[in-house]
Protein backbone atom coordinates (compact mmCIF):
# COMPACT_ATOMS: atom_id res chain seq x y z
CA UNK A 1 116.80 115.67 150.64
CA UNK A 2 115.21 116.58 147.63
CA UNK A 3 115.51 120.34 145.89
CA UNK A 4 113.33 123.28 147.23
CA UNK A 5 110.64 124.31 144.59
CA UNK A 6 110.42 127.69 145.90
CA UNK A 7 113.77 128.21 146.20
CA UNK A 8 115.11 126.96 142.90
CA UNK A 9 112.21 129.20 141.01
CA UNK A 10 113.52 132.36 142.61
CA UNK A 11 116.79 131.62 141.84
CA UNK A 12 115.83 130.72 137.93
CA UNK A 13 113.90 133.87 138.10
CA UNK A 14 117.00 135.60 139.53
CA UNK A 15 119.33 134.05 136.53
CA UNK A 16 116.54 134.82 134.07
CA UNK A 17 115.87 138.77 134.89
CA UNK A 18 119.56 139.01 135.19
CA UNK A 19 120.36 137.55 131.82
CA UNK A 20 117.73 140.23 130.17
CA UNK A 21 118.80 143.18 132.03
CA UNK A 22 122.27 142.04 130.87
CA UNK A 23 121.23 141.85 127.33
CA UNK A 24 119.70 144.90 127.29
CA UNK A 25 122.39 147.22 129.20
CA UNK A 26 124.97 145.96 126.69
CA UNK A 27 122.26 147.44 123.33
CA UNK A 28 122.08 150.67 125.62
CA UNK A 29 125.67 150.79 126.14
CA UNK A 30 126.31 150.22 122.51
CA UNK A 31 124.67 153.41 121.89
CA UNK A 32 126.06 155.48 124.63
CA UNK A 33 128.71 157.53 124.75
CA UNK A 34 129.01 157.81 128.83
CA UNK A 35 129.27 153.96 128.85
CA UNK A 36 132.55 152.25 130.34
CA UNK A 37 134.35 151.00 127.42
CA UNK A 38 133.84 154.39 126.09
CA UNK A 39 135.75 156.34 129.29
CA UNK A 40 137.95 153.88 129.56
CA UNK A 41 136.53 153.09 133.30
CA UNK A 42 136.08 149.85 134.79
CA UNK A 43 133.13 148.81 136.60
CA UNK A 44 133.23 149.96 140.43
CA UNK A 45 133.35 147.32 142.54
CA UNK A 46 129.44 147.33 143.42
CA UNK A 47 128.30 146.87 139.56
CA UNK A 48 128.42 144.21 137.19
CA UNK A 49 129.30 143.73 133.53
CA UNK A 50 125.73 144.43 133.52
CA UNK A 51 125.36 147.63 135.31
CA UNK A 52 124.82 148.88 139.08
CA UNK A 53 123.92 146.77 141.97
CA UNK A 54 120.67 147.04 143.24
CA UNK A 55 121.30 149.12 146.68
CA UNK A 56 118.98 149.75 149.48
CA UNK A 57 118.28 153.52 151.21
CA UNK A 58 119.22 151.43 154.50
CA UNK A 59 120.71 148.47 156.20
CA UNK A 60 120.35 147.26 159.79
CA UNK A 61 122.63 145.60 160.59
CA UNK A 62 123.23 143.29 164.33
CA UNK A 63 126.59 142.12 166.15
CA UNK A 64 127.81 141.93 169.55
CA UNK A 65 130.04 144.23 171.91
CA UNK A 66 132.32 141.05 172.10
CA UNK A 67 136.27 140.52 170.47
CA UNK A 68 135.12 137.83 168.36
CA UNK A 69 133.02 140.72 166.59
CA UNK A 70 136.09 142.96 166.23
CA UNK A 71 135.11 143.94 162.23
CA UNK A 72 132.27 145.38 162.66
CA UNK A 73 133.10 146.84 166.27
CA UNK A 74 135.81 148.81 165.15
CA UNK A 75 135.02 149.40 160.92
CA UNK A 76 130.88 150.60 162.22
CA UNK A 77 132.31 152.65 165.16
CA UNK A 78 135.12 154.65 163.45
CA UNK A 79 133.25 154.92 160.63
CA UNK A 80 134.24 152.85 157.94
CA UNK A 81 130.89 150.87 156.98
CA UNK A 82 129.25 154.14 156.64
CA UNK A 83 131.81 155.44 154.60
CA UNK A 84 131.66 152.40 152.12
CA UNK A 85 128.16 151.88 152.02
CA UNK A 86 128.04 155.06 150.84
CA UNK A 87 124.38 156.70 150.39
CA UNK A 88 122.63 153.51 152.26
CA UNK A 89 121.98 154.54 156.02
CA UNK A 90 123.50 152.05 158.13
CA UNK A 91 121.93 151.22 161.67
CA UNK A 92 122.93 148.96 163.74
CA UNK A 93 121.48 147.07 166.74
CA UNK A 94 123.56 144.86 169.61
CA UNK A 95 123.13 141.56 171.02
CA UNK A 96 124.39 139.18 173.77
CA UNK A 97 123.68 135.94 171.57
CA UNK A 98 122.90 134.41 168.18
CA UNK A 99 119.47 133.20 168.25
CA UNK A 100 118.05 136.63 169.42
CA UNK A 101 120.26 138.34 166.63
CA UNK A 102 118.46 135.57 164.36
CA UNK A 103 114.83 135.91 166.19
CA UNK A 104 115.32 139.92 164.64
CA UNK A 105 116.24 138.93 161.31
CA UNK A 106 112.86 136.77 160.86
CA UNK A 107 110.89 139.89 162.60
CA UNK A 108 111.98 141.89 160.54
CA UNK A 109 113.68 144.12 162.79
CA UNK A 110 117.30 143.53 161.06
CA UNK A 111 118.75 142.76 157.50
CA UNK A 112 122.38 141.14 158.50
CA UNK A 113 124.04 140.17 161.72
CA UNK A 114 127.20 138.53 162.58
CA UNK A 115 126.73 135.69 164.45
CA UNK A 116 127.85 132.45 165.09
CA UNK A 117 127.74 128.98 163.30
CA UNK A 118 124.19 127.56 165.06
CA UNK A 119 122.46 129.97 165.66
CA UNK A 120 122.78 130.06 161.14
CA UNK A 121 122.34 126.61 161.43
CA UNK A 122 119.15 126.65 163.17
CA UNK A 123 117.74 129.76 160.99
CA UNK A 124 118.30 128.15 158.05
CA UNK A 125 116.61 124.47 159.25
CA UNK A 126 113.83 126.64 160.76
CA UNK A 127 112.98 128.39 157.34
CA UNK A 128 113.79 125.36 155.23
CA UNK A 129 116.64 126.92 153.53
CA UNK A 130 114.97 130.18 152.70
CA UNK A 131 115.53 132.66 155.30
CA UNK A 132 118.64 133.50 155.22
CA UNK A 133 122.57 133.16 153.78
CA UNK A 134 125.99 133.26 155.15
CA UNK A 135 127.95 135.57 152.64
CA UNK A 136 131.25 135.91 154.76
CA UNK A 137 133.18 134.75 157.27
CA UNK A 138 134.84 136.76 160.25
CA UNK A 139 136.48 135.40 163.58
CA UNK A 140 138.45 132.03 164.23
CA UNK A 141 139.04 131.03 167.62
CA UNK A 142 138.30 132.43 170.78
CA UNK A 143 136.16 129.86 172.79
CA UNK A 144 137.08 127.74 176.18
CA UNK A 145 135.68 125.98 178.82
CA UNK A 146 136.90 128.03 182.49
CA UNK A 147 136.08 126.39 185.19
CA UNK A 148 136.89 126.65 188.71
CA UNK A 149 139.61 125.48 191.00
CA UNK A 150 137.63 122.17 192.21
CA UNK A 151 137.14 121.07 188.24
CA UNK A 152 140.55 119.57 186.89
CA UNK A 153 138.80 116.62 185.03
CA UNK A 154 136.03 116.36 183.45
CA UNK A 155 134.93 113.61 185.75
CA UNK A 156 134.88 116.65 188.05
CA UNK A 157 132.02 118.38 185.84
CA UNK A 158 129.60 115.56 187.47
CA UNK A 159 126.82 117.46 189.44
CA UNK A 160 128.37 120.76 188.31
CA UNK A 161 126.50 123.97 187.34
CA UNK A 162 128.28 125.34 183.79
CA UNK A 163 126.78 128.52 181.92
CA UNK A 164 126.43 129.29 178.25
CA UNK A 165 125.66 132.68 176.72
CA UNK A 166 122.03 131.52 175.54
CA UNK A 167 120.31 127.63 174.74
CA UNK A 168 121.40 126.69 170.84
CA UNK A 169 124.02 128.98 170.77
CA UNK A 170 127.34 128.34 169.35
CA UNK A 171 129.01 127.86 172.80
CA UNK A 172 125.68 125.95 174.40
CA UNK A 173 126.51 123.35 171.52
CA UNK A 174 129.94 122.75 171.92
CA UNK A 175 129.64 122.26 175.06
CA UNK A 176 127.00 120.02 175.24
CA UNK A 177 128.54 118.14 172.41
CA UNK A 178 131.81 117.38 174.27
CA UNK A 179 130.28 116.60 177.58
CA UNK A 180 128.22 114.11 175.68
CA UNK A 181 131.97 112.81 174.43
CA UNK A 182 132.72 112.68 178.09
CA UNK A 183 129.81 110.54 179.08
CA UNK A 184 127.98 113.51 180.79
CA UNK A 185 124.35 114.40 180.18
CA UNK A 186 123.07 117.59 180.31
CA UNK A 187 119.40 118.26 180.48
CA UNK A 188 118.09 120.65 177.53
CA UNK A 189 114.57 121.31 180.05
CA UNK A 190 116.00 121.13 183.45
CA UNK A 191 115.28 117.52 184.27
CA UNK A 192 118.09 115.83 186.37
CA UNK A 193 121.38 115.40 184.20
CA UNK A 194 125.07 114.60 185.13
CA UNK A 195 125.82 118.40 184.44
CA UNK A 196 123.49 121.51 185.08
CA UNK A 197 123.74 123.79 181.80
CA UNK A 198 122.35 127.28 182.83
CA UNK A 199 122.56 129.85 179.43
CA UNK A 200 122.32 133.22 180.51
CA UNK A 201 123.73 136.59 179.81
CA UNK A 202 127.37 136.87 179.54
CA UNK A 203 127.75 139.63 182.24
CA UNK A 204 125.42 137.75 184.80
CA UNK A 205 127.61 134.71 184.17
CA UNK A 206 130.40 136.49 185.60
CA UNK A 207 129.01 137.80 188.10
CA UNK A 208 127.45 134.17 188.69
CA UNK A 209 130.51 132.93 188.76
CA UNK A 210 132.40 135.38 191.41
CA UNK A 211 129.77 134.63 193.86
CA UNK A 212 129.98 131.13 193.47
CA UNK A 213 126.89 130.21 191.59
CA UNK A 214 128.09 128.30 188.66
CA UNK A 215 131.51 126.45 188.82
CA UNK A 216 132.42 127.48 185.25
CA UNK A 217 131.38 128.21 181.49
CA UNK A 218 131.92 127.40 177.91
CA UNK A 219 132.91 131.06 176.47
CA UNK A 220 133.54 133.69 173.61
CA UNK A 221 136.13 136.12 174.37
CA UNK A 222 136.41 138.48 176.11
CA UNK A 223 133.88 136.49 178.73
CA UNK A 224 136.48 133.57 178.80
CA UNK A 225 139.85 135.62 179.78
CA UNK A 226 137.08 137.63 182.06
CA UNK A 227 136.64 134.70 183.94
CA UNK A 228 139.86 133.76 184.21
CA UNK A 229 140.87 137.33 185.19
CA UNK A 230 138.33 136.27 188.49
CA UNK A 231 139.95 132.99 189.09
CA UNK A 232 138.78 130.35 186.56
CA UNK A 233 141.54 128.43 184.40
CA UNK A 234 141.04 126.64 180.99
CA UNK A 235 139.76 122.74 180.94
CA UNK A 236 139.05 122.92 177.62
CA UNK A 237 140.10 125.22 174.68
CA UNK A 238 138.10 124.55 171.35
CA UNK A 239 140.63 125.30 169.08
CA UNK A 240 141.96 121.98 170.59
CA UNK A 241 139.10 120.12 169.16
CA UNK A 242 139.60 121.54 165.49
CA UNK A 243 141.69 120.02 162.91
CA UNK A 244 144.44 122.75 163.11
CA UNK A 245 142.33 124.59 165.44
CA UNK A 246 140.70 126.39 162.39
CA UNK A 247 136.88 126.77 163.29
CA UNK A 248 134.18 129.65 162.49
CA UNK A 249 133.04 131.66 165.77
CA UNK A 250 131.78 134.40 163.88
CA UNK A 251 130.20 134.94 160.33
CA UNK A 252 128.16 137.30 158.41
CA UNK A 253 124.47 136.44 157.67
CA UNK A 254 122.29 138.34 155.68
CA UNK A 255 118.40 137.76 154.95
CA UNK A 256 117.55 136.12 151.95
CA UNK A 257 115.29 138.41 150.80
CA UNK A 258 117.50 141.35 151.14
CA UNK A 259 120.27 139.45 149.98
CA UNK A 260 118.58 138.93 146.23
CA UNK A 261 116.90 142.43 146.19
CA UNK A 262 119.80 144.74 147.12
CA UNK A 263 123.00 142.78 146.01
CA UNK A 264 125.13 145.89 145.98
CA UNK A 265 124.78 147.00 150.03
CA UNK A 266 125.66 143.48 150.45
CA UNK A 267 128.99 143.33 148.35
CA UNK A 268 129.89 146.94 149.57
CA UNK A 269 129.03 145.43 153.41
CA UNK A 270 131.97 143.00 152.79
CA UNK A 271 134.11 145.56 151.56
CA UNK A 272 133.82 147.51 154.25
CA UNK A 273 134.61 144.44 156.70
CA UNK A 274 137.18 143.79 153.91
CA UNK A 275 139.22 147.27 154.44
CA UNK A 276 138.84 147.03 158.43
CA UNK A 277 140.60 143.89 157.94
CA UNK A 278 143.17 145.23 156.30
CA UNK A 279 143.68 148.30 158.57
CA UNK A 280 143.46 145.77 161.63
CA UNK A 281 146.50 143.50 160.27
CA UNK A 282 148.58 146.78 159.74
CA UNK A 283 147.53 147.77 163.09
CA UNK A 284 147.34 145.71 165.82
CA UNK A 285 148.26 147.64 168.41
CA UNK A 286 145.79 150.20 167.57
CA UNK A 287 143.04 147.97 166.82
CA UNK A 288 142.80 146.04 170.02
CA UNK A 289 143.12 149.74 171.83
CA UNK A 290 140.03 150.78 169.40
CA UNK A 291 137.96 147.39 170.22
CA UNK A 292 138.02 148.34 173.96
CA UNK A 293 137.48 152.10 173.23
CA UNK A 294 134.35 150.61 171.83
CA UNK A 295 133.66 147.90 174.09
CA UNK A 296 133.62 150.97 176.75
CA UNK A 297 131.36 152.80 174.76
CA UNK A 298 128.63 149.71 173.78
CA UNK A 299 128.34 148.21 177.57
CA UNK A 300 130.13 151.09 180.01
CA UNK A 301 133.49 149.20 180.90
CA UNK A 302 136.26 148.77 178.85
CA UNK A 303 138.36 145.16 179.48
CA UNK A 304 140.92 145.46 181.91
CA UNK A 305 144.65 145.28 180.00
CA UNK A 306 145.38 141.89 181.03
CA UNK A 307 141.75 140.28 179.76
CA UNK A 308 142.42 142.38 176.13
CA UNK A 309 145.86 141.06 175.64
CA UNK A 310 144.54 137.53 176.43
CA UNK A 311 141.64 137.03 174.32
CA UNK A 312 142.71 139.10 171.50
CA UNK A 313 145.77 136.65 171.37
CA UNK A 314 143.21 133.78 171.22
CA UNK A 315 141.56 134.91 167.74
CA UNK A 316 142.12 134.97 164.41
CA UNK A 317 140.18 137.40 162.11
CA UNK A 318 139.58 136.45 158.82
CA UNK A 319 136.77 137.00 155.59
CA UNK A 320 136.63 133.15 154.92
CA UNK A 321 133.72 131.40 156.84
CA UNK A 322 135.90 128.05 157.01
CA UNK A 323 132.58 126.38 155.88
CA UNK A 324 134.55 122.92 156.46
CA UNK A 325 133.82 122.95 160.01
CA UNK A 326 129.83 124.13 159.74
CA UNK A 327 128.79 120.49 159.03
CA UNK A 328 130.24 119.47 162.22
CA UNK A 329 128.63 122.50 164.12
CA UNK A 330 125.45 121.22 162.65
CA UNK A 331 125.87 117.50 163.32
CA UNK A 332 126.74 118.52 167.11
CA UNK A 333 123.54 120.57 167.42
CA UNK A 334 121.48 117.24 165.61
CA UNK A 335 123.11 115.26 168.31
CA UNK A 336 122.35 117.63 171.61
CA UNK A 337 119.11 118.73 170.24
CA UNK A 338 118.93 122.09 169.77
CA UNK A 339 118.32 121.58 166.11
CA UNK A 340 116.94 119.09 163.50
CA UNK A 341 119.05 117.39 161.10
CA UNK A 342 118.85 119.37 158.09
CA UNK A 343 120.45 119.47 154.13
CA UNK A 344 122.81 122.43 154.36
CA UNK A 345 123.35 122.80 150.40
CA UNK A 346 122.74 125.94 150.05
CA UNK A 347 123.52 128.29 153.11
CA UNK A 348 125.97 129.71 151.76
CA UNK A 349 126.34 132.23 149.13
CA UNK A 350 129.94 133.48 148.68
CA UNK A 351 130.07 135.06 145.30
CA UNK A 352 130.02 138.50 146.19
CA UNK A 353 132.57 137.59 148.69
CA UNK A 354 134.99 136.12 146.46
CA UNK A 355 134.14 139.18 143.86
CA UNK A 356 135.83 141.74 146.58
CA UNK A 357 138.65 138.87 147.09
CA UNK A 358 139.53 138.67 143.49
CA UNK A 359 139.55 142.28 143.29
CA UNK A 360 142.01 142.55 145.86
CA UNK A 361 144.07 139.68 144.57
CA UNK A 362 143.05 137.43 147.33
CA UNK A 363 142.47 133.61 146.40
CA UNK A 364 138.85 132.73 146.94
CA UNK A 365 136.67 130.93 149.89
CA UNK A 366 135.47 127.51 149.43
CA UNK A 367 132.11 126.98 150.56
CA UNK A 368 132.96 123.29 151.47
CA UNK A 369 130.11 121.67 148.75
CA UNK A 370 127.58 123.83 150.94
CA UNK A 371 126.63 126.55 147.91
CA UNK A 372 123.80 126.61 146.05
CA UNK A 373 125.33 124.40 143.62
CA UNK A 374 125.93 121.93 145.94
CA UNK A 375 129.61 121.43 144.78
């Protein structure tokens, strides 16, 4: 595909204010006496060699009451984001699924979200490239197919009724994409297919499910080891169909817009997800005990001990997006149809990420050729 006009002039008009203000904060800071290299202090991790990050008064910010959004679910709720964003008023909204969390973002309504990989996909086809950017990863892992006792095969799937938490969502993809690999069609408007795929609310699933309504699901924890908690066992897990079962179920997205106007919420976002990182690896225990607290809190029941210990064991938190797999996401949702096939040079934008990794001596995340730069 060719380059985006619009988008390339913003960013040369980015590069070009940048390289002025630079110019003229190092003449000022010649002449000052309060400047850096005369205290002898280093730039805070939310400036520049040329000053301060622009910082907004707020940022609303969306994620789910789920596992696979463990950052923000523990760092917002005991405080942590607040704390590191400092003088910026953080609110935060919560969703079942990506493409609402994404249908918010181009109202308006939010600034960031965590989300997963198509639902990103999809935003950034839809706004051809401009609406938003994926600026940090967050959750590996944590997504199966649970079916019901009858289902062994998936020759078995064949006039089944399967759920998925909403159409062109990361789970509706993947498993539309594999039952295509089995030979199984599944209707994206309700016309007759070999499998019935129903997307729906996570809870009603469940409940769907107990009473014998749908015969199974394609999952993010804790929905998956909820499931099985009622019965259901695993046909498929998707770290299975990963090269060593390394695959993005949950990233951070952030608008565009408020991306290149307030730079400095946006690195001192990541921080914050950066330091409840570090406090969940030196606290496991605590942290799973402090995602169900919250859990409790967000939808008024907390996971039973069993469904915790499972689907917590079935992720893997982490800051790097693993951009190597989003290609595939996005070839999967070409090939289903829940999105068109799209250049995805430039959905990414990982420097301020790999500015907080370098500063905590952390090698940096590839963006798999998918940058701006295209390398």
């Amino acid at each position: 595909m060719t380059a985006r006009p619009a988008h390339r002039a913003r960013r040369l008009a980015a590069t070009l204010t940048a390289l002025l203000t630079a110019g003229m904060v190092a003449s000022l800071g010649a002449c000052s006496s309060d400047s850096a290299a005369d205290t002898g202090d280093a730039p805070t991790a939310s400036e520049t060699a040329a000053g301060p990050l622009a910082e907004a008064d707020e940022l609303r910010l969306g994620y789910f009451a789920n596992v696979t959004h463990a950052l923000p679910l523990i760092g917002v709720e005991d405080g942590t984001y607040q704390k590191t964003l400092g003088d910026t008023k953080l609110t935060t909204e919560i969703f079942n699924a990506g493409p609402a969390a994404v249908e918010a973002i181009f109202g308006g309504a939010i600034d960031a979200a965590y989300l997963g990989p198509n639902p990103a996909i999809n935003a950034f086809a839809q706004s051809n490239g401009e609406a938003i950017r994926i600026v940090a990863g967050a959750t590996s892992g944590g997504a199966q197919l649970v079916v019901n006792d009858s289902i062994t095969t998936a020759a078995d799937l064949k006039g089944k009724t399967l759920a998925t938490p909403q159409l062109g969502n990361t789970q509706d993809v993947a498993l539309r994409a594999w039952l295509a690999d089995q030979d199984l069609t599944s209707s994206l408007t309700g016309a007759a297919s070999d499998v019935n795929v129903v997307p729906q609310e996570n809870a009603q699933t469940l409940d769907a499910f107990k009473a014998g309504q749908v015969d199974g699901a394609w999952l993010p924890e804790p929905w998956a080891s909820r499931l099985v908690d009622a019965g259901a066992h695993v046909l498929v897990d998707e770290k299975d169909l990963w090269p060593d079962g390394d695959f993005v179920t949950t990233h951070l997205i952030v608008s565009t817009e408020f991306l290149d106007k307030y730079p400095g919420t946006v690195k001192k976002l990541i921080e914050a997800e950066y330091a409840t990182n570090e406090w969940i690896t030196a606290h496991p225990d605590e942290a799973k005990t402090a995602a169900n607290t919250n859990i409790e809190k967000l939808t008024g029941k907390p996971l039973a001990d069993g469904v915790l210990d499972r689907a917590w064991g079935n992720l893997r938190l982490t800051l790097d997006p693993i951009a190597s797999s989003l290609q595939t996401s996005a070839d999967h949702a070409v090939a289903v149809g829940t999105s068109k096939e799209t250049d995805l040079t430039g959905i990414y934008d990982l420097t301020l990420l790999n500015q907080v990794l370098e500063a905590n001596g952390q090698e940096p995340a590839d963006d798999a050729g998918l940058g701006a730069d295209g390398k």
